[in-house]
PDB file of N, CA and C in Angstrom:
ATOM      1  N   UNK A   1      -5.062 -14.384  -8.460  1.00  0.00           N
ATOM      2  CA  UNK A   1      -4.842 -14.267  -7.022  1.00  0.00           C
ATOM      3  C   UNK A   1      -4.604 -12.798  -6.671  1.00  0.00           C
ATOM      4  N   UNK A   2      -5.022 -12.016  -5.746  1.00  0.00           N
ATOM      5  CA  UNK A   2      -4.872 -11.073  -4.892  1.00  0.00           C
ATOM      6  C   UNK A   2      -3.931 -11.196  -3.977  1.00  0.00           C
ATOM      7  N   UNK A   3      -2.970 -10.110  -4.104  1.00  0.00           N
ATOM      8  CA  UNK A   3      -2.236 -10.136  -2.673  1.00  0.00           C
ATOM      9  C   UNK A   3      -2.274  -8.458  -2.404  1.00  0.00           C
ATOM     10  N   UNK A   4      -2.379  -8.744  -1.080  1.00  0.00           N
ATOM     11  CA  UNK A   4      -2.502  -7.540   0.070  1.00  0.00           C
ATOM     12  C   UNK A   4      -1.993  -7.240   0.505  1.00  0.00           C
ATOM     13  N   UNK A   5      -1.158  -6.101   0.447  1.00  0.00           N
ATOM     14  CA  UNK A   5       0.037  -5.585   0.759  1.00  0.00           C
ATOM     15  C   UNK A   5      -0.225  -4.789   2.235  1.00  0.00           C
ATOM     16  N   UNK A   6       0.226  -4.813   3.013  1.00  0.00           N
ATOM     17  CA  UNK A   6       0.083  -3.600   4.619  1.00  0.00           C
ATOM     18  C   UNK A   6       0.595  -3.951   4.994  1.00  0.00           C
ATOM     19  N   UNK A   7      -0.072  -3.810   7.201  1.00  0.00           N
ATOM     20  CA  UNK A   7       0.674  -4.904   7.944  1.00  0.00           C
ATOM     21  C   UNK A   7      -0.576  -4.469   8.707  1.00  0.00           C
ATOM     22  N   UNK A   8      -0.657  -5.483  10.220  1.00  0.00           N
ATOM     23  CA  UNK A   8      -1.966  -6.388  10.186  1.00  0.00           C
ATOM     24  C   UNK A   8      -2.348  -5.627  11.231  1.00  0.00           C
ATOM     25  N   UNK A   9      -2.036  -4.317  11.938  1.00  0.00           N
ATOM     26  CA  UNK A   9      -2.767  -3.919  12.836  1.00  0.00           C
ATOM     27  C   UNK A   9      -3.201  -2.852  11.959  1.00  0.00           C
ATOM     28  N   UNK A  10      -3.185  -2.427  10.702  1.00  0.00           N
ATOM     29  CA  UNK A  10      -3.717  -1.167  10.463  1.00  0.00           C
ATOM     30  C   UNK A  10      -5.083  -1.264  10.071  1.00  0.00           C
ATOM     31  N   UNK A  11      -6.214  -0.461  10.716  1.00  0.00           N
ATOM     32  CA  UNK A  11      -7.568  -0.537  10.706  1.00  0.00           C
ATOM     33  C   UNK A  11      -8.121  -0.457   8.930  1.00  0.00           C
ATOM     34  N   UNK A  12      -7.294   0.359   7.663  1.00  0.00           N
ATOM     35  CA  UNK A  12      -7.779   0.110   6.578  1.00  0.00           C
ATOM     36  C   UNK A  12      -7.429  -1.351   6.125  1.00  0.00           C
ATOM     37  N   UNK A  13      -6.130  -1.938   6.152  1.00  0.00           N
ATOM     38  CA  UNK A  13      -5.851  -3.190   5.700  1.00  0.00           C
ATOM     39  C   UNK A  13      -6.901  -4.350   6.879  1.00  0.00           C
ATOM     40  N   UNK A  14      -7.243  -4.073   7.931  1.00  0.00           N
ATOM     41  CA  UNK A  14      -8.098  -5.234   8.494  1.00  0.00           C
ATOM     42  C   UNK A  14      -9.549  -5.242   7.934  1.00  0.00           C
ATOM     43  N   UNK A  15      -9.993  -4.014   7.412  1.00  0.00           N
ATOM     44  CA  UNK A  15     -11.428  -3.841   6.801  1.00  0.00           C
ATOM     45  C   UNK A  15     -11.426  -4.206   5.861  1.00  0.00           C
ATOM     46  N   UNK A  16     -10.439  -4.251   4.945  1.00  0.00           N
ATOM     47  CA  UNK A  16     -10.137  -4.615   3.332  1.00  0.00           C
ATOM     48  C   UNK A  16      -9.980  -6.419   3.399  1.00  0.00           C
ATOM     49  N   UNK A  17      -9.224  -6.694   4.449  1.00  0.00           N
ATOM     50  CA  UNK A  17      -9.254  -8.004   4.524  1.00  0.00           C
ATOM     51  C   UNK A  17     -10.557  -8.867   4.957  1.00  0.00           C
ATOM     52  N   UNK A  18     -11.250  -8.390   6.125  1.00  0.00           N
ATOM     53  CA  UNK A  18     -12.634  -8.701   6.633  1.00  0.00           C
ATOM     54  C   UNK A  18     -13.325  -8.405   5.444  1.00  0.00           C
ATOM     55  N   UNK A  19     -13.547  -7.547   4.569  1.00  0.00           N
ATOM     56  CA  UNK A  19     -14.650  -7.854   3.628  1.00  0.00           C
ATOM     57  C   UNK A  19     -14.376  -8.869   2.871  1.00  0.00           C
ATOM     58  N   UNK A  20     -12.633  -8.867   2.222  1.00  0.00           N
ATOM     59  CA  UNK A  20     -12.472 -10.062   0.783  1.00  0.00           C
ATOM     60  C   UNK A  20     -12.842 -11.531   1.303  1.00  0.00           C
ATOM     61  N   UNK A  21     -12.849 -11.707   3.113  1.00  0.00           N
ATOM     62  CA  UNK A  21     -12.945 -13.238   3.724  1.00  0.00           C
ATOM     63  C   UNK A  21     -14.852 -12.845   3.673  1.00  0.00           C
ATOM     64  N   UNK A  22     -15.422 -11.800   3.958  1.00  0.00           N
ATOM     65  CA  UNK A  22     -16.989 -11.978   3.618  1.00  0.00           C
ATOM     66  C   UNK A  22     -17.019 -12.749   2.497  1.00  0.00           C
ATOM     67  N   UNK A  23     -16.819 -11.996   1.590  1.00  0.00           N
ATOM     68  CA  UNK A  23     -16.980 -12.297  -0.212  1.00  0.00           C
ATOM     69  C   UNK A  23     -16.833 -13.757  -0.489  1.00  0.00           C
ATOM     70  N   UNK A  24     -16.303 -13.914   0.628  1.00  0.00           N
ATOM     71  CA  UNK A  24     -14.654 -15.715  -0.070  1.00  0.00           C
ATOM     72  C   UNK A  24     -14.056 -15.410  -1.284  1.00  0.00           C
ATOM     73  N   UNK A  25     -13.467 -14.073  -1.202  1.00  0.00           N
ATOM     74  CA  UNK A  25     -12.418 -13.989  -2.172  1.00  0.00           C
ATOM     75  C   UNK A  25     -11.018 -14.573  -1.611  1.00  0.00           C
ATOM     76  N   UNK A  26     -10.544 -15.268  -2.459  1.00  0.00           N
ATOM     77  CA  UNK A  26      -8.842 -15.925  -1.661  1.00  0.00           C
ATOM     78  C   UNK A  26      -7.920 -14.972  -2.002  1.00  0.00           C
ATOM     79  N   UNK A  27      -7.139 -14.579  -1.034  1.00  0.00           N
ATOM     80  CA  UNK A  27      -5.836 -13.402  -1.298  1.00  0.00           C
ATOM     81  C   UNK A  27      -5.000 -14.084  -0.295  1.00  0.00           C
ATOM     82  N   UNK A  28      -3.701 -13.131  -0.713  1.00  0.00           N
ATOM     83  CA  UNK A  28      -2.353 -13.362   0.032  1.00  0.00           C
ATOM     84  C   UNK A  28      -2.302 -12.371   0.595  1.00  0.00           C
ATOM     85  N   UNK A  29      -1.523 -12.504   2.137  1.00  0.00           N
ATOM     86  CA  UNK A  29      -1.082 -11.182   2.659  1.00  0.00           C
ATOM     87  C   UNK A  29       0.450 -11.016   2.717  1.00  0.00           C
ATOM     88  N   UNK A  30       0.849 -10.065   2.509  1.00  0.00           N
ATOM     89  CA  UNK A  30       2.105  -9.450   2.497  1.00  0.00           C
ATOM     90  C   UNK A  30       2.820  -8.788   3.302  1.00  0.00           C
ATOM     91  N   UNK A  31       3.147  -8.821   4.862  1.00  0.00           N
ATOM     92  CA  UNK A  31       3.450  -8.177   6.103  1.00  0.00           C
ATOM     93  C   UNK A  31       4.342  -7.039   5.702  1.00  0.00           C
ATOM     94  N   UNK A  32       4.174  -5.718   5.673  1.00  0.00           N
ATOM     95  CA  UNK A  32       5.335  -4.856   5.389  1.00  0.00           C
ATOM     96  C   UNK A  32       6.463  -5.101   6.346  1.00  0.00           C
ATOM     97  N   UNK A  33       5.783  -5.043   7.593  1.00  0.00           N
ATOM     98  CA  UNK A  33       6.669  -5.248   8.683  1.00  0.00           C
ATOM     99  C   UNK A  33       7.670  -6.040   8.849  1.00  0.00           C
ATOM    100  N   UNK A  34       6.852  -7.683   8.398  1.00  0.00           N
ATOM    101  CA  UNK A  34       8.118  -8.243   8.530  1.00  0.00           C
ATOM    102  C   UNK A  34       8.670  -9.112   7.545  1.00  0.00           C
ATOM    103  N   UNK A  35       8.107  -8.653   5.838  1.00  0.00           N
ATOM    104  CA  UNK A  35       8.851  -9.216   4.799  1.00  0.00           C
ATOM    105  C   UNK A  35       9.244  -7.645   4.013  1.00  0.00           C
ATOM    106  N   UNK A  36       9.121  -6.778   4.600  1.00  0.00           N
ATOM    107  CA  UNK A  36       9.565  -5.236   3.688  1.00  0.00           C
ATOM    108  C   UNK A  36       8.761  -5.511   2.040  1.00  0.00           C
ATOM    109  N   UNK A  37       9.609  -4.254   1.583  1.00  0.00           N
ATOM    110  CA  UNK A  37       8.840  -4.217   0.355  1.00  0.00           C
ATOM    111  C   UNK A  37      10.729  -4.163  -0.816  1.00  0.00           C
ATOM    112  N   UNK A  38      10.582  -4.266  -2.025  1.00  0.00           N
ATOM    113  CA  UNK A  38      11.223  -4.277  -2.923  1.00  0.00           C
ATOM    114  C   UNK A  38      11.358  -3.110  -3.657  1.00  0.00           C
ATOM    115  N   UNK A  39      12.377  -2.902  -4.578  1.00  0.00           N
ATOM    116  CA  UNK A  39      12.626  -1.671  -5.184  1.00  0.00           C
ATOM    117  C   UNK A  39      11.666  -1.779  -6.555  1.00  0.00           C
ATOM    118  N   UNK A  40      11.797  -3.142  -7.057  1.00  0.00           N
ATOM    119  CA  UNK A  40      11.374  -3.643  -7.892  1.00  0.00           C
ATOM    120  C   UNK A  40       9.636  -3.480  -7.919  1.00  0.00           C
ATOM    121  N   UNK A  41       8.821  -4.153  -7.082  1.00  0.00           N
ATOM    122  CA  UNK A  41       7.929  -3.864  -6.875  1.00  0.00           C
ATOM    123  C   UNK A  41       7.392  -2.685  -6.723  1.00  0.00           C
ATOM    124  N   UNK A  42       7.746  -1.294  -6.117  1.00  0.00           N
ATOM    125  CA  UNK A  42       7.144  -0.263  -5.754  1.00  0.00           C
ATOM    126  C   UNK A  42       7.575   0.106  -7.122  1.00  0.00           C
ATOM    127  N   UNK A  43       8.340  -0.141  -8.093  1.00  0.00           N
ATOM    128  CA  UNK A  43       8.450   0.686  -9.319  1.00  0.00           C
ATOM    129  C   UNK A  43       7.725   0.284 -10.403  1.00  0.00           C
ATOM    130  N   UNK A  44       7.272  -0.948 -10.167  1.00  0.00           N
ATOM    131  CA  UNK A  44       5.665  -1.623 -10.866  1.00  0.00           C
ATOM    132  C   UNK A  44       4.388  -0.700 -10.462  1.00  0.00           C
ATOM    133  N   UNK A  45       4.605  -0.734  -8.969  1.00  0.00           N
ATOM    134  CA  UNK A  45       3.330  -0.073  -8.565  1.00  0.00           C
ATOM    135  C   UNK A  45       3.356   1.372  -9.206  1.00  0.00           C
ATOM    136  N   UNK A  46       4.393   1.997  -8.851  1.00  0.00           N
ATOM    137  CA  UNK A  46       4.635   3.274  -9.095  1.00  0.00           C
ATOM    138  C   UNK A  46       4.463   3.867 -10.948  1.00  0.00           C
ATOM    139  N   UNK A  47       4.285   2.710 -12.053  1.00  0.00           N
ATOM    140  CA  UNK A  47       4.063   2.873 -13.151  1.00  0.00           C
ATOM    141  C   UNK A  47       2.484   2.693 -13.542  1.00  0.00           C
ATOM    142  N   UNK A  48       1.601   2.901 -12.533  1.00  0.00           N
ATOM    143  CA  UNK A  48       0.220   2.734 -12.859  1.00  0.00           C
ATOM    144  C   UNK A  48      -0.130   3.934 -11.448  1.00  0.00           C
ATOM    145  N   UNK A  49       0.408   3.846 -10.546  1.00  0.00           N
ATOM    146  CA  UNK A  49      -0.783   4.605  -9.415  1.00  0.00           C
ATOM    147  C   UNK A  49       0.658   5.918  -8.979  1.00  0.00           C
ATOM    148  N   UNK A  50       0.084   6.701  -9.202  1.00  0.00           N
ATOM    149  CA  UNK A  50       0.603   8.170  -8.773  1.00  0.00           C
ATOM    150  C   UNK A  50       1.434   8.048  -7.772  1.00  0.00           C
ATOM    151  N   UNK A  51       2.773   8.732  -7.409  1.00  0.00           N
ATOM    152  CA  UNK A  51       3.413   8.836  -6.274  1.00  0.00           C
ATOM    153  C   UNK A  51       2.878   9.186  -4.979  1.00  0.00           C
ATOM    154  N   UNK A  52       1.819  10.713  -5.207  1.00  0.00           N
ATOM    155  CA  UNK A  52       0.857  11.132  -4.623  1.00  0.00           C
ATOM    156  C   UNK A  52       0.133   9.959  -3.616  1.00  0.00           C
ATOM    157  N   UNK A  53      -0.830   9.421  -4.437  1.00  0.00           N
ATOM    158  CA  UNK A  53      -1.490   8.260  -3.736  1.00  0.00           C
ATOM    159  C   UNK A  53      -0.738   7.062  -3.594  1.00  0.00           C
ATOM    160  N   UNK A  54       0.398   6.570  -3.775  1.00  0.00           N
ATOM    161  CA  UNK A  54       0.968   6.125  -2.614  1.00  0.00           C
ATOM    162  C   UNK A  54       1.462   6.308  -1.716  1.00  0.00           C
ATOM    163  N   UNK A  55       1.889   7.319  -1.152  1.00  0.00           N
ATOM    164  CA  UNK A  55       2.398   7.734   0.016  1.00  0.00           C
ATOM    165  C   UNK A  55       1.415   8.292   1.278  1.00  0.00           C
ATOM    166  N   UNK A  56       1.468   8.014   2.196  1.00  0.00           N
ATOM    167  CA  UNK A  56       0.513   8.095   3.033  1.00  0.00           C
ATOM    168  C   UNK A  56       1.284   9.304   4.034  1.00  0.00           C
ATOM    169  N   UNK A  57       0.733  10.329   4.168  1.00  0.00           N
ATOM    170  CA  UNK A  57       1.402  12.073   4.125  1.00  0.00           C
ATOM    171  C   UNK A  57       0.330  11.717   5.594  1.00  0.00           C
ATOM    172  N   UNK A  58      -0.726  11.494   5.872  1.00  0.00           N
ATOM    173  CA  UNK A  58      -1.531  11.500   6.889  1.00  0.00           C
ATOM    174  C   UNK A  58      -1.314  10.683   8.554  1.00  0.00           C
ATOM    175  N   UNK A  59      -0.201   9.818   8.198  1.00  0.00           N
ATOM    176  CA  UNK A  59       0.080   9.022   9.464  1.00  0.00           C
ATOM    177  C   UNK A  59       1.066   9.282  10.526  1.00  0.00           C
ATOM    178  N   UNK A  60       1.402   8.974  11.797  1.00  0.00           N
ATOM    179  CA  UNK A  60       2.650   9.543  12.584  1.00  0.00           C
ATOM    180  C   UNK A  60       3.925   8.989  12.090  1.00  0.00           C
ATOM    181  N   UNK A  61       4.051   7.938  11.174  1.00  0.00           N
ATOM    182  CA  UNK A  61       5.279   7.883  10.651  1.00  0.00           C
ATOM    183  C   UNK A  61       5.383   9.143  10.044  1.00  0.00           C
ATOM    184  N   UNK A  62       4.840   9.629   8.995  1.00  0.00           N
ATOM    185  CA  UNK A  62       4.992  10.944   8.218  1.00  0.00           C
ATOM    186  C   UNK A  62       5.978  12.013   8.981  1.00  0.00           C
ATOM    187  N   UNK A  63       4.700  12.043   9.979  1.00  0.00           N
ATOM    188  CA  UNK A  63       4.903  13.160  10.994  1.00  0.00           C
ATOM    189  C   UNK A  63       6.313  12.964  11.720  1.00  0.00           C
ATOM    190  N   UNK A  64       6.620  12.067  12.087  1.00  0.00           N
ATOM    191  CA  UNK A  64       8.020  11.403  13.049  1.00  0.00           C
ATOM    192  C   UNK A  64       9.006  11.860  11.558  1.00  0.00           C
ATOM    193  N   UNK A  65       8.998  12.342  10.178  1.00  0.00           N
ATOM    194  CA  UNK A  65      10.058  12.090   9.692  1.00  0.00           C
ATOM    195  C   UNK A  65      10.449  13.571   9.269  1.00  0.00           C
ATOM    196  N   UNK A  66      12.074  13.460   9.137  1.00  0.00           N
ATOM    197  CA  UNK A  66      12.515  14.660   8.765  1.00  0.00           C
ATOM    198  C   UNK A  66      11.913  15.234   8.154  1.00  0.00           C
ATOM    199  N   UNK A  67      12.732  17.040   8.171  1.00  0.00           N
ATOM    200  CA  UNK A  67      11.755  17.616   6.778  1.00  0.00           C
ATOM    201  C   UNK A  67      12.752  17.276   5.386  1.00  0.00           C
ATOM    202  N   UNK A  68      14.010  16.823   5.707  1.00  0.00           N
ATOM    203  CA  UNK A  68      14.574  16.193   4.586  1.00  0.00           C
ATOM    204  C   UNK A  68      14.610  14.527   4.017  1.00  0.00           C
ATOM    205  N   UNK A  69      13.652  14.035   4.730  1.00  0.00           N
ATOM    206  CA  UNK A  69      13.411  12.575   4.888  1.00  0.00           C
ATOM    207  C   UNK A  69      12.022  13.350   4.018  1.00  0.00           C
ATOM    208  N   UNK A  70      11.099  13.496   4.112  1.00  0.00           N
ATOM    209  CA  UNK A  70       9.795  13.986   3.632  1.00  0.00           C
ATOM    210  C   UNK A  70      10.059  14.679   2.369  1.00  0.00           C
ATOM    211  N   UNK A  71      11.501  15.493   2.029  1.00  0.00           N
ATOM    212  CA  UNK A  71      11.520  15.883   0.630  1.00  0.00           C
ATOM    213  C   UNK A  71      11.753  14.638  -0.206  1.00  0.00           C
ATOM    214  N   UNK A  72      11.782  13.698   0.217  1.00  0.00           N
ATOM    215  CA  UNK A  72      12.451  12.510  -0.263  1.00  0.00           C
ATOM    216  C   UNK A  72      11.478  12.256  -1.091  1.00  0.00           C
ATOM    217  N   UNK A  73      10.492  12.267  -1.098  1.00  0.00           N
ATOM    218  CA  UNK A  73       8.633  11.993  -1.450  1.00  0.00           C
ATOM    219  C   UNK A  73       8.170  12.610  -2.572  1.00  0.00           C
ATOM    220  N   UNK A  74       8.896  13.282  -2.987  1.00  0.00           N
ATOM    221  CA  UNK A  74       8.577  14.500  -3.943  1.00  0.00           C
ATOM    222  C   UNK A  74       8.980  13.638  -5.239  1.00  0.00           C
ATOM    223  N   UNK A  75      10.283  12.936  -5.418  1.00  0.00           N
ATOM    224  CA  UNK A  75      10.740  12.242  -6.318  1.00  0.00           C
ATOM    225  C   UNK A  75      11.156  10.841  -6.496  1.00  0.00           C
ATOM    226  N   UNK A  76      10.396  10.515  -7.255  1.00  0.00           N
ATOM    227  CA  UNK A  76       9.843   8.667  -7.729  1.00  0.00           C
ATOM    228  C   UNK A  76      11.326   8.350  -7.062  1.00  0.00           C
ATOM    229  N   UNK A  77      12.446   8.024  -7.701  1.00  0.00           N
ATOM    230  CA  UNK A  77      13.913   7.477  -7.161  1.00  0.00           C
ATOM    231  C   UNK A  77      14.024   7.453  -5.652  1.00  0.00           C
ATOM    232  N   UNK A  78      14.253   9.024  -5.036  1.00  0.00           N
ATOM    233  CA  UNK A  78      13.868   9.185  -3.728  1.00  0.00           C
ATOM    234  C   UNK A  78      13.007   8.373  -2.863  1.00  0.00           C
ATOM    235  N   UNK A  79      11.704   8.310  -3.364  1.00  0.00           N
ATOM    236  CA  UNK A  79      10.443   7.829  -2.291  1.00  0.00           C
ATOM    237  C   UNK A  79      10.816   6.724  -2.509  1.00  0.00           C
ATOM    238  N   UNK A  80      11.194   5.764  -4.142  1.00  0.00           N
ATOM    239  CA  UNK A  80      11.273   4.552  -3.587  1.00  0.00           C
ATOM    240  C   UNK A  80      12.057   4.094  -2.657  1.00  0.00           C
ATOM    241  N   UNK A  81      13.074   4.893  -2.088  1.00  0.00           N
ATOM    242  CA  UNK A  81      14.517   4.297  -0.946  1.00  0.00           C
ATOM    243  C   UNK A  81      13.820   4.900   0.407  1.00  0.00           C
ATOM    244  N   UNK A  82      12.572   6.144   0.308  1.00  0.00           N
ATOM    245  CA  UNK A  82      12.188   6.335   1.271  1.00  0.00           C
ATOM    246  C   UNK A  82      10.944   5.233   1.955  1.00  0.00           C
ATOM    247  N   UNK A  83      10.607   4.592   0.699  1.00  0.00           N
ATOM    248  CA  UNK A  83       8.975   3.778   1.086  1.00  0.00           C
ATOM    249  C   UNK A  83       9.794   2.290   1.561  1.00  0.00           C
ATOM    250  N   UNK A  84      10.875   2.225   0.838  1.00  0.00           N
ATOM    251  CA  UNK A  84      11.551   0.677   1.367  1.00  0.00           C
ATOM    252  C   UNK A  84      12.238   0.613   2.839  1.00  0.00           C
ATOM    253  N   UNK A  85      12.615   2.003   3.301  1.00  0.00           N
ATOM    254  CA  UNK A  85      13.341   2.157   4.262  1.00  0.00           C
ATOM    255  C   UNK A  85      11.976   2.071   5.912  1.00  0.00           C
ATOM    256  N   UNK A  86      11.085   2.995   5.171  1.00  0.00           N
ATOM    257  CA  UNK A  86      10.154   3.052   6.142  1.00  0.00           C
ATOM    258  C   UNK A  86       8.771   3.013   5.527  1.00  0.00           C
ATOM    259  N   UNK A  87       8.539   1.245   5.741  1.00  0.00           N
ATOM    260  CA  UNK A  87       7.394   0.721   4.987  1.00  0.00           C
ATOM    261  C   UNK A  87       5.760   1.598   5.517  1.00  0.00           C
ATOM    262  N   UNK A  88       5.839   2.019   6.491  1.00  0.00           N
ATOM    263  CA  UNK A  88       4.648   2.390   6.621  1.00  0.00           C
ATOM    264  C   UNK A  88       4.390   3.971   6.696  1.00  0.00           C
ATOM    265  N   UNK A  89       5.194   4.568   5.311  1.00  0.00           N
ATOM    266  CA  UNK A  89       5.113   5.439   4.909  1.00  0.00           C
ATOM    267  C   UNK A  89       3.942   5.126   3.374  1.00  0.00           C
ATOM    268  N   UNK A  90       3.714   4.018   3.159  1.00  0.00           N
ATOM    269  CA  UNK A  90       3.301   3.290   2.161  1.00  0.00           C
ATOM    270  C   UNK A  90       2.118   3.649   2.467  1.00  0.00           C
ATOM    271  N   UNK A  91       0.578   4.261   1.518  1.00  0.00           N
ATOM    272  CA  UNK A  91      -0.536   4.159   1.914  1.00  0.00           C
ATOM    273  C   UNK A  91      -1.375   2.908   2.326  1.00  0.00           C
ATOM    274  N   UNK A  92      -2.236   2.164   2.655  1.00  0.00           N
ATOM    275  CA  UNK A  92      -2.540   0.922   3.127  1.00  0.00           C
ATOM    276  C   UNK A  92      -4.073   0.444   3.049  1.00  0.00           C
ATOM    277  N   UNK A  93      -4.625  -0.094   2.308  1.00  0.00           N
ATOM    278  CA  UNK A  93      -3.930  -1.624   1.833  1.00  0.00           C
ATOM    279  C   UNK A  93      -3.138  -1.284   0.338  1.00  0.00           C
ATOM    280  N   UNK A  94      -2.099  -2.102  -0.156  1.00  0.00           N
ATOM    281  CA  UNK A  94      -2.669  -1.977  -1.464  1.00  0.00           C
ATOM    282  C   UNK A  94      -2.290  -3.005  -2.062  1.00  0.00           C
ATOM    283  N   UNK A  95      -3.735  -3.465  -2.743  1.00  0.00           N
ATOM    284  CA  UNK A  95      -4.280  -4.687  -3.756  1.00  0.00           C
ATOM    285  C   UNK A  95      -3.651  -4.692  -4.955  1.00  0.00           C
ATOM    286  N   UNK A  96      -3.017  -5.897  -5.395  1.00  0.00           N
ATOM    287  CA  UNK A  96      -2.285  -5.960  -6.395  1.00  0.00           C
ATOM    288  C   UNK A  96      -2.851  -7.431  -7.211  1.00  0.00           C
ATOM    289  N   UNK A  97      -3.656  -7.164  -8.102  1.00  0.00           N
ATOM    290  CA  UNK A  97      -4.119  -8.471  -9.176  1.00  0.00           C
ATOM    291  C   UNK A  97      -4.175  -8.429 -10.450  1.00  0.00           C
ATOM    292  N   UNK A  98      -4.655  -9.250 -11.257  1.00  0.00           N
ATOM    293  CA  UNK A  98      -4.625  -9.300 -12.859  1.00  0.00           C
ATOM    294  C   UNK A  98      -5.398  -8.293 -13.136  1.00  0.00           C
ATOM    295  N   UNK A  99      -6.334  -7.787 -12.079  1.00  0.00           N
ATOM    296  CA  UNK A  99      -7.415  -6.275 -12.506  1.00  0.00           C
ATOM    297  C   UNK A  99      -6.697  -4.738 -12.464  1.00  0.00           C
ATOM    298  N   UNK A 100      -5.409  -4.987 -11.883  1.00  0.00           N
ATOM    299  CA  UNK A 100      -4.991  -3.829 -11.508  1.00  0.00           C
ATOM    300  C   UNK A 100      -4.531  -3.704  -9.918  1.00  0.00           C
ATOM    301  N   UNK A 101      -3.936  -2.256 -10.101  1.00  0.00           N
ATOM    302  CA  UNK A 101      -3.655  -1.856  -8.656  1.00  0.00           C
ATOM    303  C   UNK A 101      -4.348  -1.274  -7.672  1.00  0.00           C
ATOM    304  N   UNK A 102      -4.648  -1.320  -6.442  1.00  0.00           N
ATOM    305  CA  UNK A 102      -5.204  -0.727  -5.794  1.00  0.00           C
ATOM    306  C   UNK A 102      -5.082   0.261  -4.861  1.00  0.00           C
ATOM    307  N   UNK A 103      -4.981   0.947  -4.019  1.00  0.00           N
ATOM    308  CA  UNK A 103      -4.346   1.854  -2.987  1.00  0.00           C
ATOM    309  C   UNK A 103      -5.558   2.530  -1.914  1.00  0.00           C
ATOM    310  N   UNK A 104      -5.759   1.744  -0.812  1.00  0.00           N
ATOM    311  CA  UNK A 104      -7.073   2.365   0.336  1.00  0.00           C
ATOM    312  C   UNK A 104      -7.834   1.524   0.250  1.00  0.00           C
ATOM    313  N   UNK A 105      -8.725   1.582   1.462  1.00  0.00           N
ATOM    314  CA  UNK A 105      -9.980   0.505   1.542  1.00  0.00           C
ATOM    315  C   UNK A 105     -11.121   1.567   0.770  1.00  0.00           C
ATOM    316  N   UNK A 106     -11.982   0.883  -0.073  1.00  0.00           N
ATOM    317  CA  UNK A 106     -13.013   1.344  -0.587  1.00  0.00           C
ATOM    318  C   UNK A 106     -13.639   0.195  -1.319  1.00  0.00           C
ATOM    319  N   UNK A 107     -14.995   0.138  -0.340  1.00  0.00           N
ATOM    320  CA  UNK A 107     -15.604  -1.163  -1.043  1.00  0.00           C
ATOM    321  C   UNK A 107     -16.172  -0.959  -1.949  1.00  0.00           C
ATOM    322  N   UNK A 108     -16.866  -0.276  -2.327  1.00  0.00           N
ATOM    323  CA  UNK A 108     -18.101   0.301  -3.940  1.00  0.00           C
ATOM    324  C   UNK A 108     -16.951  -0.762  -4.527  1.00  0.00           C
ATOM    325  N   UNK A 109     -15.498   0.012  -4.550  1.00  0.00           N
ATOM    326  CA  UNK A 109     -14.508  -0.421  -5.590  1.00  0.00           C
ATOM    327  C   UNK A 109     -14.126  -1.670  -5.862  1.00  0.00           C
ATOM    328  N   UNK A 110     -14.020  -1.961  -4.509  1.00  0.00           N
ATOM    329  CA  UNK A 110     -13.759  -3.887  -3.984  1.00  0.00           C
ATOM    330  C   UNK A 110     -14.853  -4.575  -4.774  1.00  0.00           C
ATOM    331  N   UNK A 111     -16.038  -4.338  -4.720  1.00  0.00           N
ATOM    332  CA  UNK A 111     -17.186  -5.140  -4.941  1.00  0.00           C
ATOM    333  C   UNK A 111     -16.878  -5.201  -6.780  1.00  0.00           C
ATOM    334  N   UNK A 112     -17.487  -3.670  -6.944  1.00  0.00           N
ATOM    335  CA  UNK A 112     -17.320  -3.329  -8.857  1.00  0.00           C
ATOM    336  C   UNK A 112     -15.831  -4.009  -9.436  1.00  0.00           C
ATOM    337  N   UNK A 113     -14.920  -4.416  -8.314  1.00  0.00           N
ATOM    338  CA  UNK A 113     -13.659  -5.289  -9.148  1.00  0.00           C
ATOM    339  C   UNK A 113     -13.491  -6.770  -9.311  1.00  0.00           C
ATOM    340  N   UNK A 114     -13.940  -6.899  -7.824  1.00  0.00           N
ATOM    341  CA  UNK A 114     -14.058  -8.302  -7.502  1.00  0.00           C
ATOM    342  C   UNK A 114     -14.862  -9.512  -7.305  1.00  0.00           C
ATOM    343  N   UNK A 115     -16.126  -8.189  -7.278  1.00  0.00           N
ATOM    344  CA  UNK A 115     -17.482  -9.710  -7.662  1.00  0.00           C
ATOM    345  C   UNK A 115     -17.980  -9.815  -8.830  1.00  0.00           C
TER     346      UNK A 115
END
């Protein structure tokens, strides 16, 4: 099973989702918004996919946050209390299955994993 981590207005997690319902791949979705995320979990994620590429440095949450809220990012411990506090600091989508982790919409990748 696939589950899909975002929340449901963001244009990469609705493209990522519209293709896996093309495919009829079955996944779960995961609302950041309104089930948050875990310490536990982001430190799973965080032991396979770079701190770097999870954090999404490009969005107006970013921008809306301190410059001492933003040093927070620099270090795994830190970001995780920063990514739980303010989920959509989180890059988006990201795919979590028996194939691995995922982080961004990119279909080449979707397809070469999942069909």
């Amino acid at each position: 099973m696939i589950i899909v981590y975002g929340i449901p207005n963001c244009s990469s997690v609705k493209k990522t989702r519209v293709w896996l319902d093309a495919a009829g791949i079955d996944y779960a979705f995961h609302d950041f918004k309104k089930l948050g995320i875990d310490e536990t979990t982001l430190k799973h994620w965080l032991s396979t996919v770079p701190l770097g590429t999870l954090i999404n440095k490009k969005g107006t949450t970013w921008r809306g946050l301190s410059t001492t809220e933003q040093a927070m990012a620099n270090e795994k411990a830190s970001a995780i209390q920063l990514m739980m506090a303010n989920t959509s600091v989180i890059k988006r989508p990201v795919l979590v299955s028996d194939k691995g982790i995922f982080v961004g919409h990119d279909e080449a990748l979707l397809a070469a994993t999942f069909i």
